[in-house]
PDB file of N, CA and C in Angstrom:
ATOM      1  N   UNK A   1     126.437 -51.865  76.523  1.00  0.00           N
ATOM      2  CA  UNK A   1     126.563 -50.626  75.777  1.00  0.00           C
ATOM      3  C   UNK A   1     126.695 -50.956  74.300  1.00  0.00           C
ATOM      4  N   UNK A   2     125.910 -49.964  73.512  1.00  0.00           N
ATOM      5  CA  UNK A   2     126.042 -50.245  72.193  1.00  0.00           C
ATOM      6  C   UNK A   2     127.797 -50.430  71.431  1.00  0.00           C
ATOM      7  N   UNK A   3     127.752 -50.389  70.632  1.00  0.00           N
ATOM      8  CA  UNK A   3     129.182 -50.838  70.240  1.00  0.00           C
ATOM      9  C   UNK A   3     129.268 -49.899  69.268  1.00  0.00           C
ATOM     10  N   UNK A   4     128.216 -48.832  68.860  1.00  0.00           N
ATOM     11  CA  UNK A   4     127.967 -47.506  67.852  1.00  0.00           C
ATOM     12  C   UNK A   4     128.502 -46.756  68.691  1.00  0.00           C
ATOM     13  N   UNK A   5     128.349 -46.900  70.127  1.00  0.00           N
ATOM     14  CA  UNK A   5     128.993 -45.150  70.552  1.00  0.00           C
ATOM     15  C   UNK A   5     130.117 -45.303  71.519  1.00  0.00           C
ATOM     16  N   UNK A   6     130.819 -46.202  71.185  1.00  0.00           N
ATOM     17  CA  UNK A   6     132.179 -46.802  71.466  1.00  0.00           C
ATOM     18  C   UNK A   6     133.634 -45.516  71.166  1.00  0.00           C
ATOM     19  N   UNK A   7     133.339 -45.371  69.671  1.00  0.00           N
ATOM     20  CA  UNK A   7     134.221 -44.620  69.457  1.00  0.00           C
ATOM     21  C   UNK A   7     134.244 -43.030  69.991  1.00  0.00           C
ATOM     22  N   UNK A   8     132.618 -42.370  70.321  1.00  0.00           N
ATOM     23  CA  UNK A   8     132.407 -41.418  70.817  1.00  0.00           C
ATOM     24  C   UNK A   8     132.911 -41.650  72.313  1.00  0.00           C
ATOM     25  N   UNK A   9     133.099 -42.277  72.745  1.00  0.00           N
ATOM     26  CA  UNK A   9     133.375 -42.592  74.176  1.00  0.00           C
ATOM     27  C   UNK A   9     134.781 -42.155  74.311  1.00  0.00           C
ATOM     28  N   UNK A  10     135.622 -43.345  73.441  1.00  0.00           N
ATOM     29  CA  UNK A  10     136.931 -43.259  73.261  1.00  0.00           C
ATOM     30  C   UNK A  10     137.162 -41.706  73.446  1.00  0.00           C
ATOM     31  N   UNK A  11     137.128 -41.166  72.531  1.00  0.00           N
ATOM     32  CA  UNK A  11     137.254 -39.985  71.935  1.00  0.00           C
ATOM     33  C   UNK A  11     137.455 -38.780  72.897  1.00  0.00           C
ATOM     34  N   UNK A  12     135.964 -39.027  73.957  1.00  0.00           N
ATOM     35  CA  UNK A  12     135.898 -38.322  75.603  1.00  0.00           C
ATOM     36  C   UNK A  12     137.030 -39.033  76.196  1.00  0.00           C
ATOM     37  N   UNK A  13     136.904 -40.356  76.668  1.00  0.00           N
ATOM     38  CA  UNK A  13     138.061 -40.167  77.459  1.00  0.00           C
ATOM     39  C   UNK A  13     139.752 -40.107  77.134  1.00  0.00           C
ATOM     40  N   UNK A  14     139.984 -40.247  75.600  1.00  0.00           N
ATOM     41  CA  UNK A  14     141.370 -39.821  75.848  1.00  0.00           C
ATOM     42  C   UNK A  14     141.286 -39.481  73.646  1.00  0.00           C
ATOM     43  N   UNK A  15     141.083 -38.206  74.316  1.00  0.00           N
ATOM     44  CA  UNK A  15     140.982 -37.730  73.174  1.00  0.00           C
ATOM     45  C   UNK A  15     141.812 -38.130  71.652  1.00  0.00           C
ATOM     46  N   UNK A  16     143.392 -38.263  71.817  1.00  0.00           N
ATOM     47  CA  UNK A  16     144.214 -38.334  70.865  1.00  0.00           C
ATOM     48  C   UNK A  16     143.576 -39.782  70.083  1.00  0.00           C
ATOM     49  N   UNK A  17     142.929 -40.991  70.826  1.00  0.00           N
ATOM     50  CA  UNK A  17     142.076 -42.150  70.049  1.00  0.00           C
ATOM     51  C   UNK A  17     141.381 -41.569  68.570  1.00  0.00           C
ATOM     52  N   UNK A  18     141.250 -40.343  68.971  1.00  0.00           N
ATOM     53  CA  UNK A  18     140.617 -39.974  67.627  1.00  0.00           C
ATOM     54  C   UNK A  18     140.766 -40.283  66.107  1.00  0.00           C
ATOM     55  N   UNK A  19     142.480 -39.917  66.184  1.00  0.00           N
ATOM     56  CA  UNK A  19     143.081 -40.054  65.574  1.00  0.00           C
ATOM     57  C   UNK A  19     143.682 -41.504  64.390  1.00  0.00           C
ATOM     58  N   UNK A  20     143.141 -42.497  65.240  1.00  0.00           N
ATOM     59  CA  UNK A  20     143.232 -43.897  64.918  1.00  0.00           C
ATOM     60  C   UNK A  20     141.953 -44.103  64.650  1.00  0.00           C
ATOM     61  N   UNK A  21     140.611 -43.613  64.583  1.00  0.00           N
ATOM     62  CA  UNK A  21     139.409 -43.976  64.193  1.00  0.00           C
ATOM     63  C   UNK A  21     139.170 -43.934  62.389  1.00  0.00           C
ATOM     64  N   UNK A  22     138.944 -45.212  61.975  1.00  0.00           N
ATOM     65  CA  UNK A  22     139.003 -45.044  60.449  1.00  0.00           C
ATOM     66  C   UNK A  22     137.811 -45.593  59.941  1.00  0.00           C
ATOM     67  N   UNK A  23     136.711 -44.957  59.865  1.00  0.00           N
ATOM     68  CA  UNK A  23     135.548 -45.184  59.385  1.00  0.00           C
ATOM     69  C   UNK A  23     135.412 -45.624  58.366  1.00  0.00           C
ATOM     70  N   UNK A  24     135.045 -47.397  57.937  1.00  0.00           N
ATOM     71  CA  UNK A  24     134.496 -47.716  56.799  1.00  0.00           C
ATOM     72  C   UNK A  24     133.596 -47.522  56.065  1.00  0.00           C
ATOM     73  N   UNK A  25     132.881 -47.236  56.270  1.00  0.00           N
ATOM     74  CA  UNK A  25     131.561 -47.058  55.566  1.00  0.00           C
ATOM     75  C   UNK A  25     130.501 -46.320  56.482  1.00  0.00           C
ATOM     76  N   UNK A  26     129.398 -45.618  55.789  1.00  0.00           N
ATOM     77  CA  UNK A  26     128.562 -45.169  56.373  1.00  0.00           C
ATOM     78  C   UNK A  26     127.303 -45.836  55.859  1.00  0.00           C
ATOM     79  N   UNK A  27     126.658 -46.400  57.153  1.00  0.00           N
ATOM     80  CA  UNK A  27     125.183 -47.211  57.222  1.00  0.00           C
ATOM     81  C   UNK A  27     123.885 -46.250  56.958  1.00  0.00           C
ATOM     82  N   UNK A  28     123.014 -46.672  56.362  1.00  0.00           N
ATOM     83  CA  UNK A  28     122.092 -46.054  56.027  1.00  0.00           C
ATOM     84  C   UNK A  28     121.223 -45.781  57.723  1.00  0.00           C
ATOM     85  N   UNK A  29     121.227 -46.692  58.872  1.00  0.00           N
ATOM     86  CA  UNK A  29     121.228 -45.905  59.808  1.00  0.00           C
ATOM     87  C   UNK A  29     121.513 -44.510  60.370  1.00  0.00           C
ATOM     88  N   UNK A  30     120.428 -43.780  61.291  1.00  0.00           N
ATOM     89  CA  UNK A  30     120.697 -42.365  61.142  1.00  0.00           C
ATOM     90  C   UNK A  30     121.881 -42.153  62.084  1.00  0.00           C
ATOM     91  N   UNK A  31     122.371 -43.658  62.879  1.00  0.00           N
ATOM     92  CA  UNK A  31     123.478 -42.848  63.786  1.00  0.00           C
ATOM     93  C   UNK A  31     124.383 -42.989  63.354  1.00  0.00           C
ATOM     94  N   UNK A  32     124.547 -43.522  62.130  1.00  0.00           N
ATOM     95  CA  UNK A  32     125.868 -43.787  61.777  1.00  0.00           C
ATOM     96  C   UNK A  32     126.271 -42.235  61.294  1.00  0.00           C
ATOM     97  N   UNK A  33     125.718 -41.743  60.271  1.00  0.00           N
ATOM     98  CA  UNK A  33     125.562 -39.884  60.269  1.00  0.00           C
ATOM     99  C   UNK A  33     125.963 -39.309  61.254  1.00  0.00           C
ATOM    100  N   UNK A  34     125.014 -39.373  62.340  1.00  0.00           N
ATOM    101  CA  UNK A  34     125.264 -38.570  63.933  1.00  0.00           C
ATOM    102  C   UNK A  34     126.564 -38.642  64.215  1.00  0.00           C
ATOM    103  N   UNK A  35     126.848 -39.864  64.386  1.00  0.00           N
ATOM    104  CA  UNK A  35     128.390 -40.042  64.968  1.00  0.00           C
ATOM    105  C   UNK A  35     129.382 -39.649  64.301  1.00  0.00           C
ATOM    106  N   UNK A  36     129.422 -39.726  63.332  1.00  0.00           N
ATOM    107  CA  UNK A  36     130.500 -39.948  61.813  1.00  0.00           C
ATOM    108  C   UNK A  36     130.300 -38.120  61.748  1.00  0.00           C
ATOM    109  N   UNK A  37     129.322 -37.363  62.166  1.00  0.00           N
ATOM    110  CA  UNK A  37     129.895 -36.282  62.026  1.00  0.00           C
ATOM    111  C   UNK A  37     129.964 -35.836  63.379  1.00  0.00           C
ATOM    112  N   UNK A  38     129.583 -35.685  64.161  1.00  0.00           N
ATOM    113  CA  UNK A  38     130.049 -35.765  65.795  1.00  0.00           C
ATOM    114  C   UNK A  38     131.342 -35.991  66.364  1.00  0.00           C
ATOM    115  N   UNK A  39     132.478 -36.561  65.340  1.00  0.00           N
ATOM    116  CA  UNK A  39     133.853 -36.876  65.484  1.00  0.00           C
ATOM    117  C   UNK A  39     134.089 -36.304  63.934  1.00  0.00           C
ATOM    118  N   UNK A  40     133.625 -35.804  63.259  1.00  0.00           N
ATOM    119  CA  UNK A  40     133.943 -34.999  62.132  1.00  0.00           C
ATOM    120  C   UNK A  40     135.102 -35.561  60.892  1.00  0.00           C
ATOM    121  N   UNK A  41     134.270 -37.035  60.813  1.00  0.00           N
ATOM    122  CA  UNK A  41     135.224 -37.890  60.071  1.00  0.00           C
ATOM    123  C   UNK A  41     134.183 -38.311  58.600  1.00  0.00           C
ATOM    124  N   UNK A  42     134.803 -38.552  57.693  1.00  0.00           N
ATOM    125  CA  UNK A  42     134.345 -39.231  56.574  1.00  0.00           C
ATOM    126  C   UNK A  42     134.935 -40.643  55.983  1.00  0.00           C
ATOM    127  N   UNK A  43     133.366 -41.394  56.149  1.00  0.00           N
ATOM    128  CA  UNK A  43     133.950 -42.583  56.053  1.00  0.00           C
ATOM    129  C   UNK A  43     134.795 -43.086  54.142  1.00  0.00           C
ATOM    130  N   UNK A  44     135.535 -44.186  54.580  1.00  0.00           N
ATOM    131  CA  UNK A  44     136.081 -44.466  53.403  1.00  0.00           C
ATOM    132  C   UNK A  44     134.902 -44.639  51.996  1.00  0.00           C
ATOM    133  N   UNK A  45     133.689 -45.100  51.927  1.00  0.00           N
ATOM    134  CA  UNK A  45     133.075 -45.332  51.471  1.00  0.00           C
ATOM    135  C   UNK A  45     131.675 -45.309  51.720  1.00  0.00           C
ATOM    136  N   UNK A  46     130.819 -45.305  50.904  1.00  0.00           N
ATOM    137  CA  UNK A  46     129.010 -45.173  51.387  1.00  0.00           C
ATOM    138  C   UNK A  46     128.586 -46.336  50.085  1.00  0.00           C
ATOM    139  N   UNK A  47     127.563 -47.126  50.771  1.00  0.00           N
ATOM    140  CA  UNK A  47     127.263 -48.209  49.902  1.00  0.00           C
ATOM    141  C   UNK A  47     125.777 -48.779  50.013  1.00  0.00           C
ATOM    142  N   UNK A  48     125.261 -48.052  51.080  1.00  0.00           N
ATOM    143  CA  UNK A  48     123.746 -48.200  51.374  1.00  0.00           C
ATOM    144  C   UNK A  48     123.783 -49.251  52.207  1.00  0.00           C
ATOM    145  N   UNK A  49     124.607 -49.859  53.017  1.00  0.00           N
ATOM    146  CA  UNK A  49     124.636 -50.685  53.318  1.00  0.00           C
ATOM    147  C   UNK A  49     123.642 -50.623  54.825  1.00  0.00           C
ATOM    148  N   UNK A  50     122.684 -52.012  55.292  1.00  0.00           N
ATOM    149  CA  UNK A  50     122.078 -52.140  56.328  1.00  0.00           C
ATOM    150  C   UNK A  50     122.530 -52.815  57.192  1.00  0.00           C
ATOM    151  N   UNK A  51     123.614 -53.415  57.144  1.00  0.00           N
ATOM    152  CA  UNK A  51     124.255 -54.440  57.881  1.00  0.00           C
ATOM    153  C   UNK A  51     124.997 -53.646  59.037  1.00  0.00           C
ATOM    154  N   UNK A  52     124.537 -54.983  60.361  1.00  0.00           N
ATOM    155  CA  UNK A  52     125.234 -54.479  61.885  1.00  0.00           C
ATOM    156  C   UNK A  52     126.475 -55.073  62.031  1.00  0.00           C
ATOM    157  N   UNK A  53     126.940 -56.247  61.035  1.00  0.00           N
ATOM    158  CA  UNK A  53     127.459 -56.712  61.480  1.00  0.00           C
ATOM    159  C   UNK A  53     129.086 -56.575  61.049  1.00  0.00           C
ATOM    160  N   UNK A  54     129.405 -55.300  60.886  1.00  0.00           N
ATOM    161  CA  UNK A  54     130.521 -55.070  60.299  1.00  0.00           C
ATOM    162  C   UNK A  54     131.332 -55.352  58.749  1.00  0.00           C
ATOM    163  N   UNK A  55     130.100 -55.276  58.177  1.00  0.00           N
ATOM    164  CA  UNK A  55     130.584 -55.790  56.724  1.00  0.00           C
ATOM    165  C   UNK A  55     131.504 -54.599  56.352  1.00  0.00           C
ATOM    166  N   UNK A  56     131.174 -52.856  56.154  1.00  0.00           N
ATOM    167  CA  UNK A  56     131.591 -52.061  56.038  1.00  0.00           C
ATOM    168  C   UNK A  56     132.976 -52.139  56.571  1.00  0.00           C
ATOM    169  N   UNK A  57     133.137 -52.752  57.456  1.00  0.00           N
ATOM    170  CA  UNK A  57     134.539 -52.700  57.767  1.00  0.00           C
ATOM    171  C   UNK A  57     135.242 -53.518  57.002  1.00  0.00           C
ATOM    172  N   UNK A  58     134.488 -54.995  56.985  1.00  0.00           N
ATOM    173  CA  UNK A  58     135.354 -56.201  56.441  1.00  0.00           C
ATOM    174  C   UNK A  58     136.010 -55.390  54.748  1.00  0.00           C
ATOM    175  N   UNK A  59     134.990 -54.668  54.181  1.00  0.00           N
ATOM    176  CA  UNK A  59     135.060 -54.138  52.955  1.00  0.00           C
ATOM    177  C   UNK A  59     135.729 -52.710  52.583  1.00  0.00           C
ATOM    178  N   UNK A  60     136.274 -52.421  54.088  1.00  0.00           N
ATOM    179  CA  UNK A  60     137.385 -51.094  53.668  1.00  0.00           C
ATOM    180  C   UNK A  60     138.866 -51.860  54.097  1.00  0.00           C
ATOM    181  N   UNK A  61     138.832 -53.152  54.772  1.00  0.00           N
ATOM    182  CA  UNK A  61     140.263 -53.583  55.114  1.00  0.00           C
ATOM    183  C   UNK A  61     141.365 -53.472  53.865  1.00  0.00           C
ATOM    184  N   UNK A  62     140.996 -54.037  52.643  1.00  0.00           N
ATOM    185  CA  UNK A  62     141.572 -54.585  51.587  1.00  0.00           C
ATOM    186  C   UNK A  62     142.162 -52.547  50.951  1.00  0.00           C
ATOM    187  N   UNK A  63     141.245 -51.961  51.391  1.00  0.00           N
ATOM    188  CA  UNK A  63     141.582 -51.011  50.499  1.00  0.00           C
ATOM    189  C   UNK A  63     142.798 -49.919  51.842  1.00  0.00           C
ATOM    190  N   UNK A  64     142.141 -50.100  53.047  1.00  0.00           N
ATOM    191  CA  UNK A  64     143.634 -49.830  53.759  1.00  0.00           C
ATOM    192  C   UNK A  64     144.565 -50.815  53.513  1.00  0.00           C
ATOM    193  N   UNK A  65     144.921 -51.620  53.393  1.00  0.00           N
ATOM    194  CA  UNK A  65     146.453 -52.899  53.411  1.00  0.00           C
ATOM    195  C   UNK A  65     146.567 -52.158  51.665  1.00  0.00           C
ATOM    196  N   UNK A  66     145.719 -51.834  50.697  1.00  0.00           N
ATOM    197  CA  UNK A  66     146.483 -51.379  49.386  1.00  0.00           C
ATOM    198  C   UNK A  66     147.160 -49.993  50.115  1.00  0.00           C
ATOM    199  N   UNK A  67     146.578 -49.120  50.988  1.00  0.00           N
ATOM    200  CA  UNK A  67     147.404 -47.764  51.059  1.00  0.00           C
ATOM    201  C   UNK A  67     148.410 -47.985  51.967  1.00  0.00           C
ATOM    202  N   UNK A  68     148.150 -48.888  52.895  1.00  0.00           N
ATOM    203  CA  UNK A  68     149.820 -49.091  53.613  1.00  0.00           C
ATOM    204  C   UNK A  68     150.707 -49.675  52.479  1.00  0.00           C
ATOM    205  N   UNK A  69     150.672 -50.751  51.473  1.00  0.00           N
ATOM    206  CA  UNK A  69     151.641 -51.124  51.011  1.00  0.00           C
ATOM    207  C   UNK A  69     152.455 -50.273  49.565  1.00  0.00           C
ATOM    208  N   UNK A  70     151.280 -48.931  49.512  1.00  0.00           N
ATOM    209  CA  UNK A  70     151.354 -48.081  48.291  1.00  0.00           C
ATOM    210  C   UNK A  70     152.588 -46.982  49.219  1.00  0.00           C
ATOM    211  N   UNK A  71     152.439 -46.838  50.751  1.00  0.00           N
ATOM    212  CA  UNK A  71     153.385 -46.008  51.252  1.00  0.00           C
ATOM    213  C   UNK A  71     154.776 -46.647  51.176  1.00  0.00           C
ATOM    214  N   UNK A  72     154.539 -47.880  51.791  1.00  0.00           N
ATOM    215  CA  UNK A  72     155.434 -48.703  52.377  1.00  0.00           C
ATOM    216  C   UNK A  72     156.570 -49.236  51.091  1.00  0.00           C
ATOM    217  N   UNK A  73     155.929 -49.216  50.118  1.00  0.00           N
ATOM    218  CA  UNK A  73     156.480 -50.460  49.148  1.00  0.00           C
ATOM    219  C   UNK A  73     156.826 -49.401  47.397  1.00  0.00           C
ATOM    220  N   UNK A  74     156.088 -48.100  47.442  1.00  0.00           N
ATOM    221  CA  UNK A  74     156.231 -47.334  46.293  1.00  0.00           C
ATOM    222  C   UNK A  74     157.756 -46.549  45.918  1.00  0.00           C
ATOM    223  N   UNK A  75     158.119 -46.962  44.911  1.00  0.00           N
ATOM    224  CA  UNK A  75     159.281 -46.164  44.704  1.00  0.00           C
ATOM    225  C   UNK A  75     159.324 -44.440  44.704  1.00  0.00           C
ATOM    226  N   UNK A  76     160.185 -43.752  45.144  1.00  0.00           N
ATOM    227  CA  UNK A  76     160.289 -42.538  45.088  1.00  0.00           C
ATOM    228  C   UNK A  76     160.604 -42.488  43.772  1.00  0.00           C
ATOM    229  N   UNK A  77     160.321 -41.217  43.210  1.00  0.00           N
ATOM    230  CA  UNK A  77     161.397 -40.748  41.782  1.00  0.00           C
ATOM    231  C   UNK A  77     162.718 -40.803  42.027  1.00  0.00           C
ATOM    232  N   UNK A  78     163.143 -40.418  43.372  1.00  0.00           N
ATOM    233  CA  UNK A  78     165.087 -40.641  43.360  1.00  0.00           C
ATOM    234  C   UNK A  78     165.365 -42.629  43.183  1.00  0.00           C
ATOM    235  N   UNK A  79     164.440 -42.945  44.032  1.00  0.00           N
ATOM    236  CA  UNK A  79     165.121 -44.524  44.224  1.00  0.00           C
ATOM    237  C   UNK A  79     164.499 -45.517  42.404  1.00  0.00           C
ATOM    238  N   UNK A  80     163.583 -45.135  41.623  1.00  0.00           N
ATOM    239  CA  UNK A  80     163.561 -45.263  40.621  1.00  0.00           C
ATOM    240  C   UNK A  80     164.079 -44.819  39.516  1.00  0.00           C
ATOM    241  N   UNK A  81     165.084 -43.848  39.313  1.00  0.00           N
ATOM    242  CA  UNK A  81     166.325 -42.671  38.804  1.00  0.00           C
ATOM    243  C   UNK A  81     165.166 -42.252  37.687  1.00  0.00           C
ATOM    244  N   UNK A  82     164.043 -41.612  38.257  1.00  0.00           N
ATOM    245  CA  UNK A  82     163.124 -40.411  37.153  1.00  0.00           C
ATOM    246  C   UNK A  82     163.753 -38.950  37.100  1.00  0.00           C
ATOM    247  N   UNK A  83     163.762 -39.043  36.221  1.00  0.00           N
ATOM    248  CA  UNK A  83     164.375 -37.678  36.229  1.00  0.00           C
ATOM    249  C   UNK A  83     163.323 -36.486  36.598  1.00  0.00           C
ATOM    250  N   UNK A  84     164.358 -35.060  36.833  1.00  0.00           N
ATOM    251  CA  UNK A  84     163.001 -33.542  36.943  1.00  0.00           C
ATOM    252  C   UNK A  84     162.726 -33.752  35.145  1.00  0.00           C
ATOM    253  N   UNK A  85     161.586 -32.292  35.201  1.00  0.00           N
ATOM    254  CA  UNK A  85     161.277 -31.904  34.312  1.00  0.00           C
ATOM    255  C   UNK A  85     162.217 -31.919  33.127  1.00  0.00           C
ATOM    256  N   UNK A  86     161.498 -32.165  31.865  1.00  0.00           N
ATOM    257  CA  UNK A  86     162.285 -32.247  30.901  1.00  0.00           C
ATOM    258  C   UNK A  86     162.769 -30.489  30.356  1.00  0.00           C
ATOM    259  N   UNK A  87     163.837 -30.006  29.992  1.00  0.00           N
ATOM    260  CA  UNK A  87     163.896 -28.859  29.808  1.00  0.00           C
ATOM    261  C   UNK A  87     164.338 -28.297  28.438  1.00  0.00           C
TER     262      UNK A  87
END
């Protein structure tokens, strides 16, 4: 089985998978389109890319590990003492 309609699969048999699907990039292939809106997701990026072999992914990792560590690691305004509005 292709490894393109993997995530459509998922998706049928236990729907909530959905939810964890994080599309890197969209391939200038037409199924990458089909699918990518068929699960009604937008990928992180579009780059024209022709590659099967998961480059699109290798090339959205770096920019998820920046948004986990921007949640994980960012000061609030209370824990940095910013104040409200100036009045």
């Amino acid at each position: 089985m292709a490894s393109s309609r993997r995530p459509a699969l998922a998706t049928e048999f236990a729907p909530a998978a959905r939810a964890f699907i994080i599309p890197g990039h969209q391939g200038l292939e037409p199924g990458h389109r089909i699918l990518l809106e068929y699960l009604d997701l937008r990928p992180l990026m579009n780059l024209d890319l022709r590659l099967g072999e998961g480059t699109g992914a290798l090339l959205a990792l770096p920019m998820l590990a920046a948004a986990v560590a921007t949640l994980n690691e960012m000061a609030t305004f209370e824990d940095a003492g910013v104040s409200g509005p100036l009045e």
